[in-house]
N, C-alpha and C. Protein backbone atom coordinates (compact mmCIF):
# COMPACT_ATOMS: atom_id res chain seq x y z
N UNK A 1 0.84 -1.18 0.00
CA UNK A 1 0.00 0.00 0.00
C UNK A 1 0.89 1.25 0.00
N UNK A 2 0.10 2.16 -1.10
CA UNK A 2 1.20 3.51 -0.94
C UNK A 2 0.79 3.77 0.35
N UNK A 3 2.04 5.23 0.87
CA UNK A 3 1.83 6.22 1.61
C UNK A 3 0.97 6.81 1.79
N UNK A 4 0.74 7.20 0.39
CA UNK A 4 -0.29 8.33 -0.14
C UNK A 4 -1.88 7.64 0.53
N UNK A 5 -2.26 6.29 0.34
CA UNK A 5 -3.52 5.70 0.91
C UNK A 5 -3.83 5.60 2.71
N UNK A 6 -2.73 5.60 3.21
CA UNK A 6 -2.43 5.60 4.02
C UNK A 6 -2.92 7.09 5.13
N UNK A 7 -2.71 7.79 4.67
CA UNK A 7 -3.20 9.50 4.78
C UNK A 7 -4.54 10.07 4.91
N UNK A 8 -5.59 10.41 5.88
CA UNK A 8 -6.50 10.91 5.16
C UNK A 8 -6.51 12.17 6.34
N UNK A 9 -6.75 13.63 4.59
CA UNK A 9 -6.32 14.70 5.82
C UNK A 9 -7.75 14.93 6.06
N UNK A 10 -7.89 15.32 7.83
CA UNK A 10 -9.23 15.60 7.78
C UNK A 10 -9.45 17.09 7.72
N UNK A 11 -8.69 18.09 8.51
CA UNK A 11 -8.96 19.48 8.54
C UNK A 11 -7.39 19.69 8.78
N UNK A 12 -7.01 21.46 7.93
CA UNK A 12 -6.11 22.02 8.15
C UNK A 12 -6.66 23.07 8.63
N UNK A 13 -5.51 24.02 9.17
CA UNK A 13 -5.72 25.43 9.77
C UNK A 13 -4.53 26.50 9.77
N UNK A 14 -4.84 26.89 9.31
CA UNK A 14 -3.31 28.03 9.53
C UNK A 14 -3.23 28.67 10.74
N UNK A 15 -2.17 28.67 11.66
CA UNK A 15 -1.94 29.17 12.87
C UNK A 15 -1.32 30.72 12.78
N UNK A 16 -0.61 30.22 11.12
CA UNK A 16 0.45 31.85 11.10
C UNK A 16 0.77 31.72 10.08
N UNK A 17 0.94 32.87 9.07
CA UNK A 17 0.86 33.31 7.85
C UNK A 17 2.18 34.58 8.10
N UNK A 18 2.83 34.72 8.32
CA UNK A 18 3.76 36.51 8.69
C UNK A 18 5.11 36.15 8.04
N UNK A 19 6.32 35.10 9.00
CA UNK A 19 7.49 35.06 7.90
C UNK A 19 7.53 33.85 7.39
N UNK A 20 6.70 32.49 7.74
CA UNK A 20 6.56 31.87 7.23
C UNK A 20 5.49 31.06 7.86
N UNK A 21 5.20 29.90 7.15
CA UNK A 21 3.50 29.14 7.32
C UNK A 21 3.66 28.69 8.44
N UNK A 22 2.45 28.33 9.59
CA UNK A 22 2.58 27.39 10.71
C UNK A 22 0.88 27.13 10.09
N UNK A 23 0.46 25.46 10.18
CA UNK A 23 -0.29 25.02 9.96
C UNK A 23 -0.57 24.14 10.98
N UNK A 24 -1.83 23.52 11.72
CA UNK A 24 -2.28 22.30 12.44
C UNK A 24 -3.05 21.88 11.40
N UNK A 25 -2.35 20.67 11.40
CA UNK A 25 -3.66 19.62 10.24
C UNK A 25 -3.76 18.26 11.31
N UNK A 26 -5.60 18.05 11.42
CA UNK A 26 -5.88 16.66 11.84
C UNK A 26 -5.88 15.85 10.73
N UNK A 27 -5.48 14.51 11.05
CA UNK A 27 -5.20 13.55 9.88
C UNK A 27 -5.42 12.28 10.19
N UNK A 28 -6.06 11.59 10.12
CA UNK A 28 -6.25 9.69 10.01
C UNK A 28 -4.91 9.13 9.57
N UNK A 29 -4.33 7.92 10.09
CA UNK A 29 -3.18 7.55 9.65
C UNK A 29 -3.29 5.97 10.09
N UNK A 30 -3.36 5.24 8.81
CA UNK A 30 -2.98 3.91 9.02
C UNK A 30 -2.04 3.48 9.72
N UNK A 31 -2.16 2.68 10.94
CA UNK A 31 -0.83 1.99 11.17
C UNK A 31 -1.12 0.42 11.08
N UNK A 32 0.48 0.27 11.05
CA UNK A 32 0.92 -1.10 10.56
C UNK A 32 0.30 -2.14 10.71
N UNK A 33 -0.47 -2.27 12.17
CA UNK A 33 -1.44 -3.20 12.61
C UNK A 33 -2.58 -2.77 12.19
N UNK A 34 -2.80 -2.01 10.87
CA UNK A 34 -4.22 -1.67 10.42
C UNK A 34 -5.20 -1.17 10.51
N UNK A 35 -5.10 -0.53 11.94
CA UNK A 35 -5.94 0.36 13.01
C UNK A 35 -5.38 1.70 12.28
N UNK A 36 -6.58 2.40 12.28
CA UNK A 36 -6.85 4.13 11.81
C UNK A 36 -7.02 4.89 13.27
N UNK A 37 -5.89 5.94 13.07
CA UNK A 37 -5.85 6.53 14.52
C UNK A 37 -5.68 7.81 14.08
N UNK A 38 -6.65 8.61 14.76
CA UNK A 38 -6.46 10.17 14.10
C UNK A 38 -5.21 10.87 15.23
N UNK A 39 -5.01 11.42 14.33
CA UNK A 39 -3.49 12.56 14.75
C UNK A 39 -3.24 14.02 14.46
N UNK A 40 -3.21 15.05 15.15
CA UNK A 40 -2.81 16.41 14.99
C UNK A 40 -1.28 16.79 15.35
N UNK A 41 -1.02 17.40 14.23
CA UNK A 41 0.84 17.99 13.97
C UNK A 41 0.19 19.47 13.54
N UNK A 42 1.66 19.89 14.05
CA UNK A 42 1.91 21.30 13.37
C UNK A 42 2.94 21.28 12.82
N UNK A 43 2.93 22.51 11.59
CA UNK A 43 4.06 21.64 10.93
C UNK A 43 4.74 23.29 9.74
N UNK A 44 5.63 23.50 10.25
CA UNK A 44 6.31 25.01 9.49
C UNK A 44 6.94 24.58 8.60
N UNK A 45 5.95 25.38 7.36
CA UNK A 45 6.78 25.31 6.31
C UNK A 45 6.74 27.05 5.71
N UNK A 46 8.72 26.52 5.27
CA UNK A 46 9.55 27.57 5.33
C UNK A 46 9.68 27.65 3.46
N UNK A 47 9.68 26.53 3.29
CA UNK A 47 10.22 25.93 1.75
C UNK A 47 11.52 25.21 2.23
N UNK A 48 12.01 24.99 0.63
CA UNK A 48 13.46 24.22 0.25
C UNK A 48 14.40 25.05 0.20
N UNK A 49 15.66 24.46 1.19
CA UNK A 49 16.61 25.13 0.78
C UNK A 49 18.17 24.64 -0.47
N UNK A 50 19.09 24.88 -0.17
CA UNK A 50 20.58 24.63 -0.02
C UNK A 50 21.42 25.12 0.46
N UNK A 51 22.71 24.58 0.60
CA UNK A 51 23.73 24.97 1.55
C UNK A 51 24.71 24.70 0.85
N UNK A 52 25.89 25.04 0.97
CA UNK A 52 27.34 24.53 0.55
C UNK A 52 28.45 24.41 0.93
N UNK A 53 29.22 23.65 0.85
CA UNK A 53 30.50 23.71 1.42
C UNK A 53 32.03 23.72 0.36
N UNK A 54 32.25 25.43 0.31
CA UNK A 54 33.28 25.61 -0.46
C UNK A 54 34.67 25.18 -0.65
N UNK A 55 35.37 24.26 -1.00
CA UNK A 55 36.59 23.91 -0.42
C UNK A 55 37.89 24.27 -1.40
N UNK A 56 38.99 24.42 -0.88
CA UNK A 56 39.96 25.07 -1.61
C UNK A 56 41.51 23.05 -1.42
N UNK A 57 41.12 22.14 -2.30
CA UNK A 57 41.79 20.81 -1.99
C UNK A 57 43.35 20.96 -1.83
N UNK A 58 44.22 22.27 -2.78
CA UNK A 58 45.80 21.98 -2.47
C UNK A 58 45.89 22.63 -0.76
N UNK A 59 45.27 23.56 -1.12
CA UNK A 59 45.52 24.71 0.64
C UNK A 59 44.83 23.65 1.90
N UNK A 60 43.96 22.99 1.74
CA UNK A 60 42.91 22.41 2.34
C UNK A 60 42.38 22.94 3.78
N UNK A 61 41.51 24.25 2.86
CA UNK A 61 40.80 25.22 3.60
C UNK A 61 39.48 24.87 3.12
N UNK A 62 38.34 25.62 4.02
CA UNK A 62 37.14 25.83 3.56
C UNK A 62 36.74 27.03 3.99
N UNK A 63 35.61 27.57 3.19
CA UNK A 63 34.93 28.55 3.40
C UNK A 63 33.86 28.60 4.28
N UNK A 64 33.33 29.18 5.53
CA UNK A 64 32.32 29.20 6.35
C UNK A 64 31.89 31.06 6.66
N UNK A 65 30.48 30.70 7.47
CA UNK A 65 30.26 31.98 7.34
C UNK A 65 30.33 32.05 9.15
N UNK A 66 29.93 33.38 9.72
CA UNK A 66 29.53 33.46 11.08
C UNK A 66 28.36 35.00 10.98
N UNK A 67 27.21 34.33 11.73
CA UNK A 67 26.57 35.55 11.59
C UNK A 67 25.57 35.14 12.60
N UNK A 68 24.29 36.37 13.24
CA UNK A 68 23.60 36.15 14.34
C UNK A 68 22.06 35.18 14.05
N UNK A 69 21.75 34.36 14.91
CA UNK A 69 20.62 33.76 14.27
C UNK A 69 20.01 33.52 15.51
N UNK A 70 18.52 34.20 15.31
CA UNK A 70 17.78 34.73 16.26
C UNK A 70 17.19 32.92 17.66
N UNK A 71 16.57 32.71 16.86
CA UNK A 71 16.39 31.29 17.16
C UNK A 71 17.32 30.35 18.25
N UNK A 72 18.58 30.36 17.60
CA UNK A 72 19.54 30.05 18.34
C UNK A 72 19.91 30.78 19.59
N UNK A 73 20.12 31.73 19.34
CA UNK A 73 20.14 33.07 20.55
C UNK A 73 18.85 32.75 21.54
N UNK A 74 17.97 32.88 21.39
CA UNK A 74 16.42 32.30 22.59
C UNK A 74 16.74 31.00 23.27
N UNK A 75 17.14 30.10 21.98
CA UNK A 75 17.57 29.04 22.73
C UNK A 75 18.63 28.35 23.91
N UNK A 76 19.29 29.76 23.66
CA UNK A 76 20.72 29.77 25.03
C UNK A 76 21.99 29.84 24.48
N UNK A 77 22.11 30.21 23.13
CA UNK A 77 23.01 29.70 21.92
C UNK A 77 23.95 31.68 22.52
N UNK A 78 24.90 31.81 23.05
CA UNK A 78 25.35 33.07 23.07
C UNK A 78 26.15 33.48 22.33
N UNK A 79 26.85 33.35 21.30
CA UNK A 79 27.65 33.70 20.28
C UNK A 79 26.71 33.47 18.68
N UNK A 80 27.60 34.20 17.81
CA UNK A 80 27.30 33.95 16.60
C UNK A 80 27.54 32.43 16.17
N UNK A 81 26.40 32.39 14.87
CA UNK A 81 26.67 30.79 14.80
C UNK A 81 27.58 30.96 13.07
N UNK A 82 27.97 29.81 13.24
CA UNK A 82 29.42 28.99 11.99
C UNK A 82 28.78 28.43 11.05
N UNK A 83 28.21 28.61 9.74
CA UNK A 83 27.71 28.27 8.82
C UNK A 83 27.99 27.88 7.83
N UNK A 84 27.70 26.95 6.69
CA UNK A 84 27.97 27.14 5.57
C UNK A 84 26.91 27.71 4.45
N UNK A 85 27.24 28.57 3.71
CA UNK A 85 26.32 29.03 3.17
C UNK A 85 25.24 28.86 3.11
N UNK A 86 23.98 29.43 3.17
CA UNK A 86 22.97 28.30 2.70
C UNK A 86 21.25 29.92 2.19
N UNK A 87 20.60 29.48 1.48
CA UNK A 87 19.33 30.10 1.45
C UNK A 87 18.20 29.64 0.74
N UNK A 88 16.89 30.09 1.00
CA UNK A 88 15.79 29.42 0.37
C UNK A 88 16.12 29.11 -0.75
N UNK A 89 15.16 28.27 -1.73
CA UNK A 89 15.11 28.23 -2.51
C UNK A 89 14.39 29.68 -3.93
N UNK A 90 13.47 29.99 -2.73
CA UNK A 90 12.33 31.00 -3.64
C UNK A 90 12.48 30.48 -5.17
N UNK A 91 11.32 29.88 -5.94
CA UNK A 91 11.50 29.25 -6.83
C UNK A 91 12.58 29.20 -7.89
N UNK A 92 13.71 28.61 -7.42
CA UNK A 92 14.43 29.03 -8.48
C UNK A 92 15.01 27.39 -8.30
N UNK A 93 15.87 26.57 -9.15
CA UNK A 93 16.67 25.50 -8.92
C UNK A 93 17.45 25.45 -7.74
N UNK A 94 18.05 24.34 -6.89
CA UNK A 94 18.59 24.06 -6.11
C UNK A 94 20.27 24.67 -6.38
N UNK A 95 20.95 24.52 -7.66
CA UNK A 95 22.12 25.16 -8.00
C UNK A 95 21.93 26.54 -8.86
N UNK A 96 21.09 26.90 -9.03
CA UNK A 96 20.98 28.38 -9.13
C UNK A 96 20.76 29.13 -7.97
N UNK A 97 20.12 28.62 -6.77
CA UNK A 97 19.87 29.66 -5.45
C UNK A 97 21.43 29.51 -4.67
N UNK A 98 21.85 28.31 -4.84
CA UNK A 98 23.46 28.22 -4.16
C UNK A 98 24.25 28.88 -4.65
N UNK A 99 24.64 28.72 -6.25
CA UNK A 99 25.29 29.78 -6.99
C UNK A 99 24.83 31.32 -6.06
N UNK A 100 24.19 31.54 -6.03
CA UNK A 100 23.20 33.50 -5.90
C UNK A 100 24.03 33.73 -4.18
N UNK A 101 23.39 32.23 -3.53
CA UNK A 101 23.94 32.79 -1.80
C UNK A 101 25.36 32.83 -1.79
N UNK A 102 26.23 31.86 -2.59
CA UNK A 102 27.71 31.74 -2.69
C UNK A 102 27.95 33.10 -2.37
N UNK A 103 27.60 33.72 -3.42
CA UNK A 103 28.14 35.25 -3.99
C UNK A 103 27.82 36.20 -3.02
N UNK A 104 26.60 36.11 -2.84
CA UNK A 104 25.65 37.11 -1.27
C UNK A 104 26.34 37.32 -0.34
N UNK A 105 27.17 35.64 0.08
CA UNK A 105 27.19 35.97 1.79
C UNK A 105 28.46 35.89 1.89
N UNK A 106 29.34 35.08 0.69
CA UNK A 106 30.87 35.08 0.98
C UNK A 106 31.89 35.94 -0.21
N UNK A 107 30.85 36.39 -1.23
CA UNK A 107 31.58 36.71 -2.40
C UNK A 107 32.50 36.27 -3.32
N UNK A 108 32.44 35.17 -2.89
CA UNK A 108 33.31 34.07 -4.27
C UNK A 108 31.95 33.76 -5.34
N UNK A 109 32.40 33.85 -6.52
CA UNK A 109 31.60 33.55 -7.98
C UNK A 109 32.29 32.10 -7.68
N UNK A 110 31.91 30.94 -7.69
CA UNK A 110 32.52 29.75 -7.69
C UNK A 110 31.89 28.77 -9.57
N UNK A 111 32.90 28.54 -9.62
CA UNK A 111 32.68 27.90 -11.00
C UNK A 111 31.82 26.47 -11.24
N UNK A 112 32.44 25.45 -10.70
CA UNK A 112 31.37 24.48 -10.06
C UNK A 112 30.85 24.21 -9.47
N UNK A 113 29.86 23.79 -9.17
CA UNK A 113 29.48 23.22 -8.03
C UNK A 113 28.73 21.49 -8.14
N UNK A 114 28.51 21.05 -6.84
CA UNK A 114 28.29 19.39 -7.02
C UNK A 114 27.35 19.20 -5.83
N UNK A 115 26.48 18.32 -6.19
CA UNK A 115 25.24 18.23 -5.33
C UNK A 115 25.85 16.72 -4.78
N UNK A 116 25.47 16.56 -3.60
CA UNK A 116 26.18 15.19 -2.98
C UNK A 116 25.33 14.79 -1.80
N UNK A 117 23.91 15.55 -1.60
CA UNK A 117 22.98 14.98 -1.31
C UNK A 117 21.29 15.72 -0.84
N UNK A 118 20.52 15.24 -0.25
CA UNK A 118 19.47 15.76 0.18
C UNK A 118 18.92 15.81 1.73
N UNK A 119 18.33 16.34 2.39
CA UNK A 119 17.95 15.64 3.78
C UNK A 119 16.92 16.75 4.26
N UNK A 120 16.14 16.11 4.99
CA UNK A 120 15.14 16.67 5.70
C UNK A 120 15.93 17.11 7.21
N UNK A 121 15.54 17.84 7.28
CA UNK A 121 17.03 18.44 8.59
C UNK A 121 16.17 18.41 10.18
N UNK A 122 14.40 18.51 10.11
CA UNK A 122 13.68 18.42 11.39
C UNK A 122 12.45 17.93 11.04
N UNK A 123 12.06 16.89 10.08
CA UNK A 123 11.32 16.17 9.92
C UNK A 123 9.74 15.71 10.83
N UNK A 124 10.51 16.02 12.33
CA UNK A 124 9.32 16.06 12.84
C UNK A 124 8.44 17.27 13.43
N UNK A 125 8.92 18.71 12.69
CA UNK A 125 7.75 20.03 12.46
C UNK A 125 8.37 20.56 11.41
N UNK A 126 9.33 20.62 10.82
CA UNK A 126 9.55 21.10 9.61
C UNK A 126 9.84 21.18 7.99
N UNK A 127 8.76 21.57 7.40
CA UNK A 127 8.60 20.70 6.17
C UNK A 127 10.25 21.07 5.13
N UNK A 128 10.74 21.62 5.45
CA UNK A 128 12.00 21.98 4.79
C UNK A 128 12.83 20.68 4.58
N UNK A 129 13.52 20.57 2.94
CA UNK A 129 14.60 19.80 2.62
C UNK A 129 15.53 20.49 2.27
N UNK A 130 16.85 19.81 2.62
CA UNK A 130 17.90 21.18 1.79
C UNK A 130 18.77 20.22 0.79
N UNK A 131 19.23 21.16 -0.20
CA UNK A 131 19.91 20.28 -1.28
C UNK A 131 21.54 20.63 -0.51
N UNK A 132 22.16 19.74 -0.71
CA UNK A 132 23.92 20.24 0.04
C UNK A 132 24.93 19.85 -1.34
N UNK A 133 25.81 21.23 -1.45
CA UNK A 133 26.54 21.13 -2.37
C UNK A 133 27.93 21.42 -1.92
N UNK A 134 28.72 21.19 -2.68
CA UNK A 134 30.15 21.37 -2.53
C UNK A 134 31.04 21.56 -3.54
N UNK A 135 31.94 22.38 -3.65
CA UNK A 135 32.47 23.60 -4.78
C UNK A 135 33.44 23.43 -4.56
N UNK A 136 34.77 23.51 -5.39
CA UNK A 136 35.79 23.87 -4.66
C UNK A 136 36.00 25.55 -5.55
N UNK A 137 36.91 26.39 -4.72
CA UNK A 137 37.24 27.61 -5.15
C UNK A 137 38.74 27.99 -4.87
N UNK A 138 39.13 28.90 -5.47
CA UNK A 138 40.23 29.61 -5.55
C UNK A 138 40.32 31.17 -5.02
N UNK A 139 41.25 32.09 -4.80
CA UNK A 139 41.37 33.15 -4.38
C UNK A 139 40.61 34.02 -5.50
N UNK A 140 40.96 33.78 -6.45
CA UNK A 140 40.51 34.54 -7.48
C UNK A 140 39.30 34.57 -7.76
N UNK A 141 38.46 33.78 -7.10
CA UNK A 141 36.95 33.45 -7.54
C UNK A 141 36.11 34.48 -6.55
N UNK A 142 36.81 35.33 -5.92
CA UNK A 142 36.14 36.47 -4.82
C UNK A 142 36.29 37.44 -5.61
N UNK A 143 34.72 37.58 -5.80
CA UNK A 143 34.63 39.41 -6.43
C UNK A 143 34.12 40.18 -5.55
N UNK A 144 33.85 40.01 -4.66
CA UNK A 144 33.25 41.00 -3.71
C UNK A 144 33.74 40.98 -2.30
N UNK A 145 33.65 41.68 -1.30
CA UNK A 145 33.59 41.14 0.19
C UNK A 145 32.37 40.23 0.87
N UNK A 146 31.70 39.97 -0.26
CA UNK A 146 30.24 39.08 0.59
C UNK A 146 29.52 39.99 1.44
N UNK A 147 29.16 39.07 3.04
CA UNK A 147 28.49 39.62 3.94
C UNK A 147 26.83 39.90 3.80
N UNK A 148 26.41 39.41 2.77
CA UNK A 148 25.13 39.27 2.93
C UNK A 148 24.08 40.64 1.89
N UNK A 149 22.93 40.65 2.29
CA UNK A 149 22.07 41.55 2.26
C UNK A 149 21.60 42.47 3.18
N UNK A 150 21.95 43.76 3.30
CA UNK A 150 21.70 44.56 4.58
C UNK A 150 20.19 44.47 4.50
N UNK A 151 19.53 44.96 3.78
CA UNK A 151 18.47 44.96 3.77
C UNK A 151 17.46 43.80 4.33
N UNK A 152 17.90 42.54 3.93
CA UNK A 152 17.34 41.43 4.68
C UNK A 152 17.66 41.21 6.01
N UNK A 153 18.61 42.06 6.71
CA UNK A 153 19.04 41.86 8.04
C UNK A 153 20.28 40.90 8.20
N UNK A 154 20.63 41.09 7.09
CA UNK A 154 22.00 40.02 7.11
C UNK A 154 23.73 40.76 7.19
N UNK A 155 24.26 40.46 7.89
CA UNK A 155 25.04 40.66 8.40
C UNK A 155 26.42 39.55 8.57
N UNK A 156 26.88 39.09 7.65
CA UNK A 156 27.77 37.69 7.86
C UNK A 156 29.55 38.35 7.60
N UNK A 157 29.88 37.53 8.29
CA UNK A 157 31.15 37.55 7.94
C UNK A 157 31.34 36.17 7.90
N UNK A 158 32.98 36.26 6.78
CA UNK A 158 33.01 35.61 5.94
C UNK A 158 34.74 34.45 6.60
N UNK A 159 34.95 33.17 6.52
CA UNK A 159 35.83 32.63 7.60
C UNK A 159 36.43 31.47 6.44
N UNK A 160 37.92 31.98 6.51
CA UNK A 160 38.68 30.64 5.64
C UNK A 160 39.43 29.63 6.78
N UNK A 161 38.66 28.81 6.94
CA UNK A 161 39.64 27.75 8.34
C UNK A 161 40.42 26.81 7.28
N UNK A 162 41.25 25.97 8.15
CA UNK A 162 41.63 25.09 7.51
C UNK A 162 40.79 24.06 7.76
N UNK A 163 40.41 22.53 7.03
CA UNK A 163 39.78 21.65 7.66
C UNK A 163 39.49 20.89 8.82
N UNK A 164 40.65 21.01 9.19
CA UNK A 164 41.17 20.20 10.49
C UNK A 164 40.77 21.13 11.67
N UNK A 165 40.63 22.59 11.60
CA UNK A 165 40.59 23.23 12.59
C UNK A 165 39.06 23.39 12.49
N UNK A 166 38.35 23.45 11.18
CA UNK A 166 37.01 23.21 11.29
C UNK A 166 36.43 22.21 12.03
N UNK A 167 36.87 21.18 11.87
CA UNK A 167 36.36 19.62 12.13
C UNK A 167 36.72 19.48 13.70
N UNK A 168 37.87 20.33 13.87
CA UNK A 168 38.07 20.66 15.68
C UNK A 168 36.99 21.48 16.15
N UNK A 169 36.45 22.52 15.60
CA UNK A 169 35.45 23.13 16.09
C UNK A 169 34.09 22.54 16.46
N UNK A 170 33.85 21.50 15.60
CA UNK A 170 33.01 20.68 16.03
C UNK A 170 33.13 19.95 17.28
N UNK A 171 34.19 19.26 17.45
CA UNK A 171 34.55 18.74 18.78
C UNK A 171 34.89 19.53 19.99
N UNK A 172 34.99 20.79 19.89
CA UNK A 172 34.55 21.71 20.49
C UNK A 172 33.43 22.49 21.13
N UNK A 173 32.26 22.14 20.12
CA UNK A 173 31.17 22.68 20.21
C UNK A 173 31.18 24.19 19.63
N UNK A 174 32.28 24.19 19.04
CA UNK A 174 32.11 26.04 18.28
C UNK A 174 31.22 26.04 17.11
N UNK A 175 31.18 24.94 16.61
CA UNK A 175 29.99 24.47 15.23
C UNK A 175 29.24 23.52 15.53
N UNK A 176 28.11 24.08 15.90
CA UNK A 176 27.21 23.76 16.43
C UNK A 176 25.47 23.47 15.52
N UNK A 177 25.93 24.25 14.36
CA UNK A 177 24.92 24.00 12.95
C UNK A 177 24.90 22.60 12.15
N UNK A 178 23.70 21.86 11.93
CA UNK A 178 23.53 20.52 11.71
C UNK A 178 24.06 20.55 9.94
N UNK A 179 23.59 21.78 8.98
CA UNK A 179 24.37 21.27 7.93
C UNK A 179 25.90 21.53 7.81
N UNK A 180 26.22 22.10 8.66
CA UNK A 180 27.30 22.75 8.68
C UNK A 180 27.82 21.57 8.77
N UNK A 181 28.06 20.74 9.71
CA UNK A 181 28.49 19.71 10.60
C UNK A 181 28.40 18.25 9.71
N UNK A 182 27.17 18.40 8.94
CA UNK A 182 27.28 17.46 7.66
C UNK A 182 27.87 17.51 6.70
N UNK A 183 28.25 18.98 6.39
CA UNK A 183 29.22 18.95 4.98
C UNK A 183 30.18 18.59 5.39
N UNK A 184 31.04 19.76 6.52
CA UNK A 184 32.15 18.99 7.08
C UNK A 184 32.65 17.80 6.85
N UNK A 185 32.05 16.73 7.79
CA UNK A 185 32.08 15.54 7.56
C UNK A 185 32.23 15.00 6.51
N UNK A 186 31.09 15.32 5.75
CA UNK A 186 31.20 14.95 4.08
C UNK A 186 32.76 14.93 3.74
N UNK A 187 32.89 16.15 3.71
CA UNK A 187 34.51 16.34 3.16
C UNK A 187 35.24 15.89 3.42
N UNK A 188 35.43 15.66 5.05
CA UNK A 188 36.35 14.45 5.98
C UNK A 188 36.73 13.41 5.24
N UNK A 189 35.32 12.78 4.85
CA UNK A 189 35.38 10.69 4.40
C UNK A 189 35.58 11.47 2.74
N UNK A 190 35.00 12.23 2.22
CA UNK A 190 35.46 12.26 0.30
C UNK A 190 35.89 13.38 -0.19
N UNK A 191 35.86 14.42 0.53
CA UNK A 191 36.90 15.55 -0.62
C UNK A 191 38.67 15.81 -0.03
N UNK A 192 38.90 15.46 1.63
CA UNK A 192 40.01 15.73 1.86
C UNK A 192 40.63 14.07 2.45
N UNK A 193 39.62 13.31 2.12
CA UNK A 193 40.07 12.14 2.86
C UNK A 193 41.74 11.37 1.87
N UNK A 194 42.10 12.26 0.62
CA UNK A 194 43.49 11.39 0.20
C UNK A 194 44.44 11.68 0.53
């Protein structure tokens, strides 16, 4: 049996409409033992994003960002958080919105880029997937100083670590961001692992 049969929505509701959707939907949901059990979620959707992780393989540096993120801050989070690029999609392709934030927040024009996977990042309230890519770049590929969009409230600065001291920051707790922490890694086991 699909998923899809499995589902029956009974009522949605919008809770909040302002920077992005919050919805309660009641829903019927088959389970495995065949019994129909109704269920209410709420569930924010933001849209799709991507993220990236820029890497430079002879120097074996990467590019990260640091900037304030409100959320984190409420949550007890007291410093700026360590990022790798990342922004909605707003309908555009997954490597056309990465290409656009590359440039936005760190100011490298990067020439390739490579998609190396997908993931639902909070699955259980947030409808967001992000596409994760990885680039490598050169000095020369910075046309700008980055730093974002003032206007959107963005404010980033822009961070060349080496890998190793990245991947220490994690074991640190200084990178503390879940895609961040996945590209990383990524790179660990296949872009710096020879």
């Amino acid at each position: 049996m699909k998923l899809a049969e499995r589902v029956r929505i009974q009522n949605v509701k919008t809770l909040a409409d302002d920077w992005f959707v919050l919805k309660k939907t009641t829903f019927d949901y088959l389970r495995r033992d065949g019994v129909w059990q109704t269920q209410n979620r709420e569930t924010y959707d933001r849209g799709n994003g991507a993220t990236i992780l820029l890497y430079d393989l002879a120097r074996r540096t990467v590019i990260l960002t640091r900037q304030f993120r409100f959320p984190a801050f409420v949550n007890g989070y007291t410093d700026l958080l360590i990022e790798t690029p990342a922004g909605l999609l707003d309908n555009v392709s997954p490597e056309e919105r990465i290409r656009a934030e590359t440039e936005e927040e760190t100011g490298y024009r990067v020439q390739h880029v490579r998609k190396v996977f997908e993931a639902f990042m909070s699955p259980g309230s947030v409808t967001e997937k992000l596409y994760f890519f990885v680039g490598e770049y050169v000095s020369t590929d910075r046309i700008t100083d980055g730093g974002g969009i003032e206007a959107e409230g963005e404010d980033i600065e822009v961070l060349e670590l080496r890998i190793d001291e990245a991947l220490n920051m994690i074991a640190t707790g200084t990178i503390q961001d879940g895609k961040t922490i996945m590209l990383l890694q990524h790179a660990a086991l296949h872009v710096f692992a020879a």
